[in-house]
Protein backbone atom coordinates (compact mmCIF):
# COMPACT_ATOMS: atom_id res chain seq x y z
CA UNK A 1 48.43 135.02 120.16
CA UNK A 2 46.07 132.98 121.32
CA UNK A 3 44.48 131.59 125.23
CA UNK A 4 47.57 131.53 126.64
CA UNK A 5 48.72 134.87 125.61
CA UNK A 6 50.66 136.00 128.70
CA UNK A 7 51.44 139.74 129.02
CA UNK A 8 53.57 142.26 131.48
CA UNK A 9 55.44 141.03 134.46
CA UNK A 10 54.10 137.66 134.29
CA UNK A 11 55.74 137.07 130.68
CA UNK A 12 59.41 138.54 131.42
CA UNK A 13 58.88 136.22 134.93
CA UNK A 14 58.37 133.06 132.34
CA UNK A 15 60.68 134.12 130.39
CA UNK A 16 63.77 134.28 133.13
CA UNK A 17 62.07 130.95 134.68
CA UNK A 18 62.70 129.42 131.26
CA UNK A 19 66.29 130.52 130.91
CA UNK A 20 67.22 129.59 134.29
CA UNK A 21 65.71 126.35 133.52
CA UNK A 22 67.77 126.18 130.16
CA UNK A 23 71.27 126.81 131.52
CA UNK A 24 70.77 124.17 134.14
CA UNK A 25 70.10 121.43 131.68
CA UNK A 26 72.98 123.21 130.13
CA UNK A 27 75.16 122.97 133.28
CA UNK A 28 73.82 119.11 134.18
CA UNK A 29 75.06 118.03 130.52
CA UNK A 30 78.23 119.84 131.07
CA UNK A 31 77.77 121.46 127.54
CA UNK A 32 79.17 124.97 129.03
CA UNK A 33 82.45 123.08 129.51
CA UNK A 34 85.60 124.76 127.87
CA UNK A 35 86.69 121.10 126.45
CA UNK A 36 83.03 119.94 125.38
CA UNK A 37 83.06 122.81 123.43
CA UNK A 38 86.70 122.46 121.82
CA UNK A 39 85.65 118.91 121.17
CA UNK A 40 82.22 119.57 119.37
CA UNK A 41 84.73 121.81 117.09
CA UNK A 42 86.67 119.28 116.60
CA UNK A 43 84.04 116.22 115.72
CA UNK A 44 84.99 114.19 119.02
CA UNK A 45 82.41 114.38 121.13
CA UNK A 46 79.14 114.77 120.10
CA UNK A 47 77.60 115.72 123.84
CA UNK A 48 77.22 119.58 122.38
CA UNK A 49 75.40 118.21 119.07
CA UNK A 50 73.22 116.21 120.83
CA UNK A 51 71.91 118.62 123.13
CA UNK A 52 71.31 121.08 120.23
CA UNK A 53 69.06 118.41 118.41
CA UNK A 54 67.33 117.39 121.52
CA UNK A 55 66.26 121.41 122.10
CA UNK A 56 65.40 122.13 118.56
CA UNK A 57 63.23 118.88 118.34
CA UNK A 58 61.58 119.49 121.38
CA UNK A 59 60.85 122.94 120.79
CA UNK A 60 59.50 121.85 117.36
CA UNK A 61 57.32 119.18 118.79
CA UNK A 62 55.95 121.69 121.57
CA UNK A 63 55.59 124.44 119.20
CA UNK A 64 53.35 122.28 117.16
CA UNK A 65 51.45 120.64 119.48
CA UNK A 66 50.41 124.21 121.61
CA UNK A 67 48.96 124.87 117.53
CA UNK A 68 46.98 121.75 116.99
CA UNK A 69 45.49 122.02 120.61
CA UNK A 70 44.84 125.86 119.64
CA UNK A 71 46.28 127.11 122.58
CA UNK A 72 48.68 129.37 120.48
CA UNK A 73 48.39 130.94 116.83
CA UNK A 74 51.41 130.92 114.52
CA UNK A 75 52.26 133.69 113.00
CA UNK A 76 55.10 132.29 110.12
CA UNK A 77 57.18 135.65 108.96
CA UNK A 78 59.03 135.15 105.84
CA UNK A 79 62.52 133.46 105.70
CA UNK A 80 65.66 136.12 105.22
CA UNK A 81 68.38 133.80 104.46
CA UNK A 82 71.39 135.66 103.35
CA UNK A 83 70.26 137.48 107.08
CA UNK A 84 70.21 134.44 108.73
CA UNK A 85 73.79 132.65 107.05
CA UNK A 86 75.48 136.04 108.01
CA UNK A 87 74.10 135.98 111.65
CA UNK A 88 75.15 132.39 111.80
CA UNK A 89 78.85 133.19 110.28
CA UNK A 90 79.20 135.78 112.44
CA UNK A 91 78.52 134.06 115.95
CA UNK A 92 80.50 131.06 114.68
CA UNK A 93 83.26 133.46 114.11
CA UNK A 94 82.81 135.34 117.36
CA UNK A 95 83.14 131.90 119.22
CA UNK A 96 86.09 130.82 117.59
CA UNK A 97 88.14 134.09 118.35
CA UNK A 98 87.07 133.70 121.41
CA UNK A 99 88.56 130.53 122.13
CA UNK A 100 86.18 128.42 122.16
């Protein structure tokens, strides 16, 4: 990975820090809401969207920046679309029988 290649109990500790971390921004944006969610389905609020954007952009940005300082290698695996448009219409699927 690289110099800041964390291993063992120390990496599943960052790991649940990060989460928690996650789904309080999550809770303090009230994206976990029942009606936040109906209304992202239905195009009339766009809290949900936003806070989607804002944590692939960020992780983008912080991905890329760890690179250029070298503080992480990138290791790019190839693309599996049809994989990744079935995983996608299945958890949209699973949310909307849900409820949600």
């Amino acid at each position: 990975m690289g110099p800041l290649e964390i291993t063992g109990p120390a990496r599943l500790a960052l790991g649940l820090a990060t989460g928690i971390l996650f789904g309080f921004i999550l809770q303090k944006a009230q994206v976990t809401q029942y009606q936040k969610i109906v209304s992202f389905f239905r195009w009339s609020d766009l809290t949900v969207q936003k806070v989607m954007f804002a944590a692939i952009l960020v992780g983008m940005v912080g991905v890329y920046a760890l690179h250029d300082l070298g503080l992480v290698n990138l290791h790019i695996k190839p693309t599996l679309l049809g994989a990744n448009i079935l995983g996608g219409l299945i958890f949209g699927i699973g949310m909307l029988l849900l409820g949600f």
